[in-house]
C-alpha atoms as a PDB file:
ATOM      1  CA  UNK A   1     174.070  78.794 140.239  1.00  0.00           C
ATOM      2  CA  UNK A   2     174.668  81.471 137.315  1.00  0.00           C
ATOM      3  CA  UNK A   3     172.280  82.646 135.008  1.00  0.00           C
ATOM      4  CA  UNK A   4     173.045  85.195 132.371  1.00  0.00           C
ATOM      5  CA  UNK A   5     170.039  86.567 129.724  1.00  0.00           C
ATOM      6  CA  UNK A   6     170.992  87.771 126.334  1.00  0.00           C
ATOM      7  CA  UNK A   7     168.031  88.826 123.610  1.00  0.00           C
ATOM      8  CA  UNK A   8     169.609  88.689 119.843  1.00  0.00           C
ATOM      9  CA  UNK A   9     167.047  88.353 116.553  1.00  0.00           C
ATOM     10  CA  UNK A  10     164.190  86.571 118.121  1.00  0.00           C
ATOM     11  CA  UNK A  11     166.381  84.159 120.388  1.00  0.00           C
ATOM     12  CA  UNK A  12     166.428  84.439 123.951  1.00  0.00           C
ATOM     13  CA  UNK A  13     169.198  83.291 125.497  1.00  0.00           C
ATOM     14  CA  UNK A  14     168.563  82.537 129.165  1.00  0.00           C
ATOM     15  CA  UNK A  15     171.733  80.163 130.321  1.00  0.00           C
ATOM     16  CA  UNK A  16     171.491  78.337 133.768  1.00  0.00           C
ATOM     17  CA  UNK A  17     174.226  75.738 134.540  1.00  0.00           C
ATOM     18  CA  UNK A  18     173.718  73.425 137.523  1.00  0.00           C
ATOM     19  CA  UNK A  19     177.243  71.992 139.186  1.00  0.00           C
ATOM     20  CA  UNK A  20     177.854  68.541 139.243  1.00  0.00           C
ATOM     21  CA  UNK A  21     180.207  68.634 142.193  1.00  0.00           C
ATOM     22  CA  UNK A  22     179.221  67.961 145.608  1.00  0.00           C
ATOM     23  CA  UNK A  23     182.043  70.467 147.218  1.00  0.00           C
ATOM     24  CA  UNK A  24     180.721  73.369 149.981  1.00  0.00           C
ATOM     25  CA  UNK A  25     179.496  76.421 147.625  1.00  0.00           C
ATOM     26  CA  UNK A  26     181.748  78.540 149.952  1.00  0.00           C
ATOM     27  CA  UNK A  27     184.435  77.176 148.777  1.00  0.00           C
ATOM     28  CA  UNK A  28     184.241  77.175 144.959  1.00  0.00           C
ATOM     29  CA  UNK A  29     185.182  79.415 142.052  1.00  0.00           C
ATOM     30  CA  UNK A  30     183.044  77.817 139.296  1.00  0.00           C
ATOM     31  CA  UNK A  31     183.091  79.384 135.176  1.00  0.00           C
ATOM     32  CA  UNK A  32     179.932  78.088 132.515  1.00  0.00           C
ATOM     33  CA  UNK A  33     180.344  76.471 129.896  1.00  0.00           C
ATOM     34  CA  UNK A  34     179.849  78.083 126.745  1.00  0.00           C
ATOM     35  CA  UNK A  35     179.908  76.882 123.463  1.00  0.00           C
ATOM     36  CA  UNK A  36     183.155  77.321 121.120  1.00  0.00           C
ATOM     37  CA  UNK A  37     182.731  80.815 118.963  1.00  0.00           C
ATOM     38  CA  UNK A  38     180.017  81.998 121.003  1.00  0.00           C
ATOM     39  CA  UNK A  39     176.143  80.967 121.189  1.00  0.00           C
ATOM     40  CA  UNK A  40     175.877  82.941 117.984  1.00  0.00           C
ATOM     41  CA  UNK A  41     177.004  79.433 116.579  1.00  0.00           C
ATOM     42  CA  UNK A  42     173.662  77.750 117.613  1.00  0.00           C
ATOM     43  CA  UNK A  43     172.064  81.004 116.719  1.00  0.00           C
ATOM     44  CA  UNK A  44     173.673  80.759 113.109  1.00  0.00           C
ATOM     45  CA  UNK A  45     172.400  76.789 113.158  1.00  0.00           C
ATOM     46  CA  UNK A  46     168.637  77.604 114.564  1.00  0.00           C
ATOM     47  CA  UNK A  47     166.091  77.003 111.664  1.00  0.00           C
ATOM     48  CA  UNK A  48     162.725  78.406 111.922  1.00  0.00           C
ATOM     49  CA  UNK A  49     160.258  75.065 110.922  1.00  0.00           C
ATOM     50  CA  UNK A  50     158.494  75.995 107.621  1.00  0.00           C
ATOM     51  CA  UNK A  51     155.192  74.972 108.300  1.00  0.00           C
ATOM     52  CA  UNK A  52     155.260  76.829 111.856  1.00  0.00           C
ATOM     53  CA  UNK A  53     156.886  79.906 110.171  1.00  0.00           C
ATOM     54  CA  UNK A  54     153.968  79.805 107.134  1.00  0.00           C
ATOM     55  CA  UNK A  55     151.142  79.524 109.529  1.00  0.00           C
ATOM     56  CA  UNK A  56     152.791  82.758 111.496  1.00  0.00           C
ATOM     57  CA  UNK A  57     153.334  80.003 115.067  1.00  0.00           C
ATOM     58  CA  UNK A  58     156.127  81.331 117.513  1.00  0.00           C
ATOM     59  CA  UNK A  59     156.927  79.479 120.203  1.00  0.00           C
ATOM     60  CA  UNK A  60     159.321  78.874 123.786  1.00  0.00           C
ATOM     61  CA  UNK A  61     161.443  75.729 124.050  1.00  0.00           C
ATOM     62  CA  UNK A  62     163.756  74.828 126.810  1.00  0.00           C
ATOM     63  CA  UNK A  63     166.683  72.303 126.297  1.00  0.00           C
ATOM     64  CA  UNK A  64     168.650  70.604 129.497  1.00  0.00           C
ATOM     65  CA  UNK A  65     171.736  68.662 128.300  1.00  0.00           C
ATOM     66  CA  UNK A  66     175.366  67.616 129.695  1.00  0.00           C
ATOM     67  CA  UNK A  67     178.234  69.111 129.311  1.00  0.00           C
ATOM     68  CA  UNK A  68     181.180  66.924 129.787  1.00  0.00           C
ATOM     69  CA  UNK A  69     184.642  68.141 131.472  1.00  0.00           C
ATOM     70  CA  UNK A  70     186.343  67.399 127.782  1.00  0.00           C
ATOM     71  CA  UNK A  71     183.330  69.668 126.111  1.00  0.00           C
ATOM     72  CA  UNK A  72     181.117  67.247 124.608  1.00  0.00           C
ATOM     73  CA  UNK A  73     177.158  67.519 125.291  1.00  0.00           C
ATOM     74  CA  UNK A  74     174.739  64.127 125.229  1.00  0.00           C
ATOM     75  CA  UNK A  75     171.533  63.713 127.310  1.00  0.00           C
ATOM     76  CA  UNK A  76     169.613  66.671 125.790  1.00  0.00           C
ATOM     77  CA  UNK A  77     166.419  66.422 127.144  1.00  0.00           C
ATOM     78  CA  UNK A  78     163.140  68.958 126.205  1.00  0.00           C
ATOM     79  CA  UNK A  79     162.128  70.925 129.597  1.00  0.00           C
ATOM     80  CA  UNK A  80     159.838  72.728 128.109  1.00  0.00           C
ATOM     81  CA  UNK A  81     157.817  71.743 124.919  1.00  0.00           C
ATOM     82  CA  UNK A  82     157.185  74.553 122.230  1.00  0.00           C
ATOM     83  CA  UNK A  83     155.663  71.593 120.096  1.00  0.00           C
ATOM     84  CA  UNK A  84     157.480  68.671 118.117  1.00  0.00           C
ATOM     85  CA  UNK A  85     158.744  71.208 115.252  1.00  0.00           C
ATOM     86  CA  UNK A  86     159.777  73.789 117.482  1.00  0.00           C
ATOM     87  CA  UNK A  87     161.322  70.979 119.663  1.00  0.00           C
ATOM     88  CA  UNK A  88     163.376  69.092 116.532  1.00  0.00           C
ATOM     89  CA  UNK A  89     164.684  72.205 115.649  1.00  0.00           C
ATOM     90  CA  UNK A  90     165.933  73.332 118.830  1.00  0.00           C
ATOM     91  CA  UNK A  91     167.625  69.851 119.387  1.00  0.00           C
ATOM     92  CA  UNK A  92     169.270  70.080 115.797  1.00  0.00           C
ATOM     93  CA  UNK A  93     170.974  73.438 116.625  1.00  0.00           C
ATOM     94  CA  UNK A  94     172.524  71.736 119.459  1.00  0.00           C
ATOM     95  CA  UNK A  95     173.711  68.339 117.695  1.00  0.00           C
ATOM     96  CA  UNK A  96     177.127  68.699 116.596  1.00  0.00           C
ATOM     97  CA  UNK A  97     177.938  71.421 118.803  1.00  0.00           C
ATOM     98  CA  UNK A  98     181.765  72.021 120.904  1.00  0.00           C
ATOM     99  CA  UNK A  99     181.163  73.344 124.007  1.00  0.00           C
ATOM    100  CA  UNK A 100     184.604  74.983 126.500  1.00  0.00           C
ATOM    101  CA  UNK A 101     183.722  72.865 129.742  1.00  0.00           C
ATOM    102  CA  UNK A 102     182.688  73.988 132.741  1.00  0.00           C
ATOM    103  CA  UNK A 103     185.511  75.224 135.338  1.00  0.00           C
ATOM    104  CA  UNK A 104     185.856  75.135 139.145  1.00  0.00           C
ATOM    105  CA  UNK A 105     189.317  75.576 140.657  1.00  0.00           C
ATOM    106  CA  UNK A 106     191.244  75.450 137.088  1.00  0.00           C
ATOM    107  CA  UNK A 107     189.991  72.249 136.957  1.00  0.00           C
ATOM    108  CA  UNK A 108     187.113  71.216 133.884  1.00  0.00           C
ATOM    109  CA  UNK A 109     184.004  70.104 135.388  1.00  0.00           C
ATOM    110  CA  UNK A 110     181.015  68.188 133.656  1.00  0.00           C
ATOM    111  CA  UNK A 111     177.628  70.253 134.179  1.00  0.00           C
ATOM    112  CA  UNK A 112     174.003  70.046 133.380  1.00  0.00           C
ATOM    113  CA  UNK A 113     173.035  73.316 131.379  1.00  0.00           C
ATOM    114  CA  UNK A 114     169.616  74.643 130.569  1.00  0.00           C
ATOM    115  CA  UNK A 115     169.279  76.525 127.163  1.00  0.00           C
ATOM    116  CA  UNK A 116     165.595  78.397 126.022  1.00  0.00           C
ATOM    117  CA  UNK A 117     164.880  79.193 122.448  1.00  0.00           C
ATOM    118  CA  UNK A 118     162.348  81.570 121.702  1.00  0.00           C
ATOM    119  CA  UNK A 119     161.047  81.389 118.175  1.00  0.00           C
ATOM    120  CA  UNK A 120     159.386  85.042 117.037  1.00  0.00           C
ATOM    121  CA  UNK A 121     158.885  86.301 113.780  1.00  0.00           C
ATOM    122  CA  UNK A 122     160.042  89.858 113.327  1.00  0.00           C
END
């Protein structure tokens, strides 16, 4: 397992991918998947909920979805709660998103990936 932490405007990025594929860890030479133009995209998409952001709320979400080996993502499930707002908005960035699928061996893998949001106000 890989995990790689990135901090940009408020958003922690803390990316964990979990393999799919049963083969002997010795044995494998496994990339993440990453989402196409960078996770700036679901940065760009991320919107701060109004009433959360009037009322001066920040809050930690973590997201858990599927990556397929063509790049598509269903099954995103809520790990960690930051509250329903927090939560819709985290989903949202996701929806609609094109992800480069995971590799092992040359060959495109599907994945289970954990994202975190962390919503701050400066």
């Amino acid at each position: 397992m890989k995990t790689t932490t990135r901090v940009v405007c408020g958003l922690l990025t803390l990316a964990t991918a979990l393999q799919v594929s049963a083969k002997p860890a010795q044995t494998l030479a496994v990339t993440l998947p990453q989402p196409i133009g960078g996770i700036e995209v679901i940065r760009e998409r991320v919107c701060y909920p109004e009433f959360p952001r009037d009322m001066c709320w920040e809050s930690d979400v973590i997201l858990r979805f599927r990556v397929s080996d063509t790049g598509t993502i269903s099954n995103i499930q809520v790990v960690k709660s930051g509250g329903d707002a927090f939560d819709r908005a985290a989903i949202e960035s996701l929806q609609g998103t094109h992800w480069i699928p995971a590799t092992q061996e040359d060959q495109n893998i599907p994945c289970i990936f954990q994202l975190p949001f962390r919503f701050c106000l400066p």
